[in-house]
Protein backbone atom coordinates (compact mmCIF):
# COMPACT_ATOMS: atom_id res chain seq x y z
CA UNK A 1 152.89 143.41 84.29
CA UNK A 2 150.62 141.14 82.64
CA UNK A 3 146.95 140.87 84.17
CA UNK A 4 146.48 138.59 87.63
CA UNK A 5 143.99 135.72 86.08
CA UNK A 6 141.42 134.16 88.79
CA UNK A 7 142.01 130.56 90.30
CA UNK A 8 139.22 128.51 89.64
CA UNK A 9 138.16 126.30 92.14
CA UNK A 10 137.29 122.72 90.20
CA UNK A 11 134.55 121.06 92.85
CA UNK A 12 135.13 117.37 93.67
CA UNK A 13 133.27 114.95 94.56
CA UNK A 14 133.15 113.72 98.43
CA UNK A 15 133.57 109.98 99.20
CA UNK A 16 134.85 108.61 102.51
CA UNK A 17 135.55 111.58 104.23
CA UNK A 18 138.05 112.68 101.52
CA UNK A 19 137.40 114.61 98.51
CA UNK A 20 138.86 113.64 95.09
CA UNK A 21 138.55 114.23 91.75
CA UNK A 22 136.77 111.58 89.69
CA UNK A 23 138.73 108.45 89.06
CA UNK A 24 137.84 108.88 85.37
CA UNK A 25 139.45 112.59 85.38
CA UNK A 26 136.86 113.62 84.10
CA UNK A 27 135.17 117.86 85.16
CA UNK A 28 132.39 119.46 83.21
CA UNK A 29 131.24 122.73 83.47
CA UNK A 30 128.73 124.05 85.51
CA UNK A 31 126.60 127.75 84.41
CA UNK A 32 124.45 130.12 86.33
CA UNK A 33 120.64 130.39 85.92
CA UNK A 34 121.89 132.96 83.34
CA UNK A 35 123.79 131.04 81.32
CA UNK A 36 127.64 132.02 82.26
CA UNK A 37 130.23 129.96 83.53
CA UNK A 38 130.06 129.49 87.19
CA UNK A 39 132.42 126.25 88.12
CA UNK A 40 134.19 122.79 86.90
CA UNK A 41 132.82 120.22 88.64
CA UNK A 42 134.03 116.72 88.83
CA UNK A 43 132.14 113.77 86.52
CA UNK A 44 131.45 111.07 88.69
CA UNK A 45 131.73 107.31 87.15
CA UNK A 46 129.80 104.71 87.82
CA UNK A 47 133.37 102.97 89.05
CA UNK A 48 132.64 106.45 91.80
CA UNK A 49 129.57 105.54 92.18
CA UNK A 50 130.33 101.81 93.84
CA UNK A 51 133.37 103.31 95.92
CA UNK A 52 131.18 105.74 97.33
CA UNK A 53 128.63 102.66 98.60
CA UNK A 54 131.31 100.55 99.54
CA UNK A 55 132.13 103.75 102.35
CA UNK A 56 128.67 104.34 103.20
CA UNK A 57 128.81 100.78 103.84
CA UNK A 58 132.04 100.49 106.19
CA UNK A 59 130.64 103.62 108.32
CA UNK A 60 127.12 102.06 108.73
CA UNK A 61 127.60 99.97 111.57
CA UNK A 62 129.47 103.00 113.32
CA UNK A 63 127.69 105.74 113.00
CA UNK A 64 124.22 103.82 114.01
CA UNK A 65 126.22 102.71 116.97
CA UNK A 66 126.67 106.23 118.39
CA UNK A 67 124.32 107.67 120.79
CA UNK A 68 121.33 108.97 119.31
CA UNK A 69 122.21 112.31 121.45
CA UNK A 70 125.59 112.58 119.68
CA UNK A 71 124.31 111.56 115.99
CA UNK A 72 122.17 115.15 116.91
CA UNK A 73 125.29 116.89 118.14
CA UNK A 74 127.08 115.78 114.75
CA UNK A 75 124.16 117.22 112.64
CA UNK A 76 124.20 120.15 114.77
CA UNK A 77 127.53 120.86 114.22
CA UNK A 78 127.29 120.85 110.89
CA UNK A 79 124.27 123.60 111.02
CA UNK A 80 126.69 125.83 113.38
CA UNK A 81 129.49 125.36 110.32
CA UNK A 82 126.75 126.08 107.39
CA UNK A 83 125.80 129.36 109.38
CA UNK A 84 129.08 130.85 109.25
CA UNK A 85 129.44 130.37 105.47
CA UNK A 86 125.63 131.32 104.93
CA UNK A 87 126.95 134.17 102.63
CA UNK A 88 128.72 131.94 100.41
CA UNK A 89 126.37 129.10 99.90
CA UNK A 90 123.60 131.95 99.28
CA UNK A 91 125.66 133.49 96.45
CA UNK A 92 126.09 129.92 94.84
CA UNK A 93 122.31 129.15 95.58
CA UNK A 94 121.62 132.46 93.41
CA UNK A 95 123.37 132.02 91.00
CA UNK A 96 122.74 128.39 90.69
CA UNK A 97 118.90 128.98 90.68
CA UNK A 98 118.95 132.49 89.25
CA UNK A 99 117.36 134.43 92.40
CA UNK A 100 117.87 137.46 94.32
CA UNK A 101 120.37 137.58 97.48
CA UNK A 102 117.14 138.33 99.50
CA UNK A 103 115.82 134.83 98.44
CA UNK A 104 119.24 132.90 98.49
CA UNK A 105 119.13 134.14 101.92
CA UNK A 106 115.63 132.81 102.87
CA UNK A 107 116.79 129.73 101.31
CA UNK A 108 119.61 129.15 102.83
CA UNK A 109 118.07 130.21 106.28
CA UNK A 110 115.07 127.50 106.03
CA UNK A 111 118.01 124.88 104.64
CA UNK A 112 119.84 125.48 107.90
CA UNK A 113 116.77 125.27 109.89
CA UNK A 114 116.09 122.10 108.57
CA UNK A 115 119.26 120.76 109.66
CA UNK A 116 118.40 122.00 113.04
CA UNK A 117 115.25 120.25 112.79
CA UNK A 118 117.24 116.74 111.69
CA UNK A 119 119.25 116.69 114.06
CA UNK A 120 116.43 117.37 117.09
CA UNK A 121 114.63 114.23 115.90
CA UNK A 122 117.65 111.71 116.33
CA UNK A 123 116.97 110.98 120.31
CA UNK A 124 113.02 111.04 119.60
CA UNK A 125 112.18 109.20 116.42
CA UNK A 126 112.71 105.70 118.86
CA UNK A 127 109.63 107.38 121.02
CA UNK A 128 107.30 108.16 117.96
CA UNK A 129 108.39 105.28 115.66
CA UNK A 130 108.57 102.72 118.76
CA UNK A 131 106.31 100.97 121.23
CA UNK A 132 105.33 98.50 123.88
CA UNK A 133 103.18 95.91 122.70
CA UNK A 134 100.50 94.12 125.02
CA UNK A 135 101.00 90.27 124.83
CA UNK A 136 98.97 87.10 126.44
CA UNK A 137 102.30 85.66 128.57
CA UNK A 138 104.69 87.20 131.03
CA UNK A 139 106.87 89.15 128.68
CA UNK A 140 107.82 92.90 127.35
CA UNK A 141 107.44 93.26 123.62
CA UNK A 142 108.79 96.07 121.97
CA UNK A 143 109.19 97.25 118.71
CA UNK A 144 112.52 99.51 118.27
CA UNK A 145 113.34 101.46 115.17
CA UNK A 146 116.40 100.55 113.33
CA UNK A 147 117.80 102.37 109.92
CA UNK A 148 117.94 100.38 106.51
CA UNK A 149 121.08 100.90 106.40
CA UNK A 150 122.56 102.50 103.29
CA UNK A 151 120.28 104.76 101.38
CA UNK A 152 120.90 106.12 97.53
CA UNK A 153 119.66 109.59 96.93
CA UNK A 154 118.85 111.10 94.00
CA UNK A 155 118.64 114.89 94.86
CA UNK A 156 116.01 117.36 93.41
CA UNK A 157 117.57 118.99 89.95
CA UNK A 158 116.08 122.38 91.00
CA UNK A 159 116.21 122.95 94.63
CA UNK A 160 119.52 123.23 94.91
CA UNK A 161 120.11 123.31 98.87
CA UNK A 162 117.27 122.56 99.88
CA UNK A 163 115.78 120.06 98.23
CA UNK A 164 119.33 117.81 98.57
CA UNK A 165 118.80 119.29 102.48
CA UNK A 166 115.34 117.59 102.88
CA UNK A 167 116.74 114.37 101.04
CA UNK A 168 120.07 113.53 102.91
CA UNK A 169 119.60 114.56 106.35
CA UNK A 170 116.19 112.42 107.31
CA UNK A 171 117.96 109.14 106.76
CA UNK A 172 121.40 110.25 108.39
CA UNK A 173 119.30 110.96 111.23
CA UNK A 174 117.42 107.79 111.81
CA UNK A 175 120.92 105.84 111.50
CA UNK A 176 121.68 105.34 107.61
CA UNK A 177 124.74 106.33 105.74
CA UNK A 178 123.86 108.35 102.52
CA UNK A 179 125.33 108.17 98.90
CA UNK A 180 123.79 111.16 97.10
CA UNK A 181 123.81 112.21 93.72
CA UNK A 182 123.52 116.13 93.52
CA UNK A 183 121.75 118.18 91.17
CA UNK A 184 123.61 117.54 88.04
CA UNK A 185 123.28 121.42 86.49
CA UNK A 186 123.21 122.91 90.06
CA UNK A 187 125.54 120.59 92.48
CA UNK A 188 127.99 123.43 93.71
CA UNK A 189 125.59 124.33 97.22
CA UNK A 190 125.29 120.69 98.12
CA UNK A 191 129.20 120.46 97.62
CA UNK A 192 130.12 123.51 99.85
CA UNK A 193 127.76 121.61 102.17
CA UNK A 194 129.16 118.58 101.89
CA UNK A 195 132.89 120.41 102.29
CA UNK A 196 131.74 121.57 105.75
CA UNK A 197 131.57 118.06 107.11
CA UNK A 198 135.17 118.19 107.23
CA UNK A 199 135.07 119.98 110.32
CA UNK A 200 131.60 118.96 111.31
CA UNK A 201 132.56 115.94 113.44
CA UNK A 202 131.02 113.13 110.90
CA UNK A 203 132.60 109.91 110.30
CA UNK A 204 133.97 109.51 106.97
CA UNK A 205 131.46 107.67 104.83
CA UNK A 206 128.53 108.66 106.58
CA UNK A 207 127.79 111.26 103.38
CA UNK A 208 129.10 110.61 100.04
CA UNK A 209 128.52 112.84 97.39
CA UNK A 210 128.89 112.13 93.36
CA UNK A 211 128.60 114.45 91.14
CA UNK A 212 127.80 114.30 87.71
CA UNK A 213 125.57 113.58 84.49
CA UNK A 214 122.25 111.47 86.68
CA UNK A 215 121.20 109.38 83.62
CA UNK A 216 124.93 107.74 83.29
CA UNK A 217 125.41 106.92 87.12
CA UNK A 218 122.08 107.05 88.73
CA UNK A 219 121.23 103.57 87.07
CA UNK A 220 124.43 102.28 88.90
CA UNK A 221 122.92 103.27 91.96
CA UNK A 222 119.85 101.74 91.86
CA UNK A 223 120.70 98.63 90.77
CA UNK A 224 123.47 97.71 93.34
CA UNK A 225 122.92 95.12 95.38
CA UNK A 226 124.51 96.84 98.44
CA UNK A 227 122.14 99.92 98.72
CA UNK A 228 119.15 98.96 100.82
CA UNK A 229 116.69 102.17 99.80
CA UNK A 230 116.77 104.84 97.30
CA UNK A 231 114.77 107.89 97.06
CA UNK A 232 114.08 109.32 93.88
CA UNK A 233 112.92 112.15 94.76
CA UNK A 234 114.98 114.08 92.27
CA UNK A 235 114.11 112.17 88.64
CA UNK A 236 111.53 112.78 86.71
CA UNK A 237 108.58 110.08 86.34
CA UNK A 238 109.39 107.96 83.56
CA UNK A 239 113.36 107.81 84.56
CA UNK A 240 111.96 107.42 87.95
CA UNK A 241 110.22 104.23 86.60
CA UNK A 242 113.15 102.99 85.13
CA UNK A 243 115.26 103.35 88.14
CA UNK A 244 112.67 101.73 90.45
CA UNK A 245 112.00 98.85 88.16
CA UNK A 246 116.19 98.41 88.22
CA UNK A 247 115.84 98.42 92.02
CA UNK A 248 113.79 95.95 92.67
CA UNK A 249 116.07 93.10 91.41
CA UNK A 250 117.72 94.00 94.77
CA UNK A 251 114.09 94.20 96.90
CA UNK A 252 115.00 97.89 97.60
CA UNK A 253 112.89 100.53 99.28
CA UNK A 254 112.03 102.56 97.18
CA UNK A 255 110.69 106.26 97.41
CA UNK A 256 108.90 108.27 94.73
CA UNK A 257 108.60 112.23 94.31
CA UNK A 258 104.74 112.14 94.72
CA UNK A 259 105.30 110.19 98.38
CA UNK A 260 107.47 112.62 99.99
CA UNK A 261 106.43 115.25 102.22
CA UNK A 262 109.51 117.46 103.45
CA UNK A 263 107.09 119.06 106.31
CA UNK A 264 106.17 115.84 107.68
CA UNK A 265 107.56 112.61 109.03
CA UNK A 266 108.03 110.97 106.08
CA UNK A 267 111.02 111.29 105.38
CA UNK A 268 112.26 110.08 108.62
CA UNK A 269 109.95 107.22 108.06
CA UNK A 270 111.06 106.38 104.83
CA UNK A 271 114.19 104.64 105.59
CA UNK A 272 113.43 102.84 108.84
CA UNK A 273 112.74 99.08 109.87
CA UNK A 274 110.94 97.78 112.96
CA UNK A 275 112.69 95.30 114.94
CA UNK A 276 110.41 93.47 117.86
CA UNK A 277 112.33 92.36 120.93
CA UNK A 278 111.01 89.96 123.41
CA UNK A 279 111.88 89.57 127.20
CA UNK A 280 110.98 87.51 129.91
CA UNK A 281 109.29 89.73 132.84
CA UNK A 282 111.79 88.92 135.79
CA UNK A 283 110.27 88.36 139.03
């Protein structure tokens, strides 16, 4: 009997709730910290790149027009889902980032906490970002949070979980769909997490992830007209330059590495407008 040979699992990339393979066919290999093979992952094209924005797009509207209370439930759900497959995406995040199961599992503990933490802020951020203005005349005046819409996300290249973590899940929580480009040598925790929203409650296009080589479709990203802010957290500072200077043909919002703060409110910040409402004081 000739020897049993292992499946391997070829990762794909997650766009509108579905998850295909790239519609180049193209995969390319992913190693460990150490050098050996660990997955195939699917090559994202730019042409993957525009489908996934035209989802995030067509699930904007929806997803900002659920309850803030069950946008938190969603996240939450997806926390619950991550913490039953904490083993798994703590072997990946080892071997992605070469470091003991101890640390995988701290990481992947704070990552999940995070989550937690996202999806807590949905039904508040309209308290701390809002208020009620004074004005001469009988009338309320409020200014009311409102997401940006679609956001681009360029994820951190090292932090495998949690730096895409910190990145995604601040604007999904504030309202805004996501289209996220993972790490490009360590995507396969940010796909397991993306896998779980399959059974996680979210609305399909609410996260899209591409994987693939960053300086071929990260430039698509920026530069389309239908994204309306893009954190580049993950690129380094003279790509970063490139990619901001590309987005402001578009009058994007842009954020930078040295702006973001994952232990504060910036992120939630980041990707939010301020819409003022007037009303007439009834008598």
């Amino acid at each position: 009997m000739s020897e049993r040979q292992e499946v391997r699992k070829t990762y794909k990339l997650l766009i509108n709730g579905a998850f295909p393979r790239s519609e180049s066919g193209r995969s390319y290999e992913v190693t460990s910290k150490k050098g050996t093979f660990l997955a195939n992952v699917a090559q994202g094209s730019r042409k993957d790149v525009r489908d996934a924005v035209v989802a995030a797009r067509s699930a904007q509207a929806k997803w900002w027009a659920q309850s803030a209370y069950n946008r938190g439930q969603v996240i939450y759900r997806l926390a619950e889902m991550a913490e039953s497959r904490r083993d798994e995406l703590a072997e990946h995040v080892a071997l992605a980032e070469g470091r003991s199961a101890k640390d995988a599992q701290t990481r992947v503990s704070r990552s999940i906490d995070r989550i937690v933490w996202y999806a807590g802020w949905t039904d508040k951020i309209a308290q701390v970002l809002g208020s009620s203005n004074p004005v001469a005349g009988p009338f309320f005046n409020f200014s009311v949070p409102v997401p940006s819409g679609v956001v681009g996300v360029v994820a951190a290249q090292d932090s495998s979980l949690e730096g895409f973590v910190n990145a995604v899940f601040a604007p999904i929580a504030v309202g805004n769909t996501v289209v996220v480009i993972a790490s490009e040598l360590r995507p396969t925790p940010s796909i397991l997490l993306g896998e779980m929203t399959a059974t996680a409650d979210f609305p399909a296009g609410v996260l899209n992830i591409v994987t693939g080589y960053t300086g071929e479709i990260a430039p698509t990203l920026a530069a389309h007209e239908d994204v309306d802010g893009l954190d580049l957290g993950g690129v380094a500072n003279g790509f970063a330059d490139e990619l901001a200077t590309s987005a402001a043909a578009s009058i994007k919002r842009v954020l930078r590495a040295h702006e973001y703060d994952a232990t504060s409110l910036r992120g939630l910040r980041a990707f939010v407008e301020t819409s003022t409402v007037w009303h007439t004081i009834g008598q």
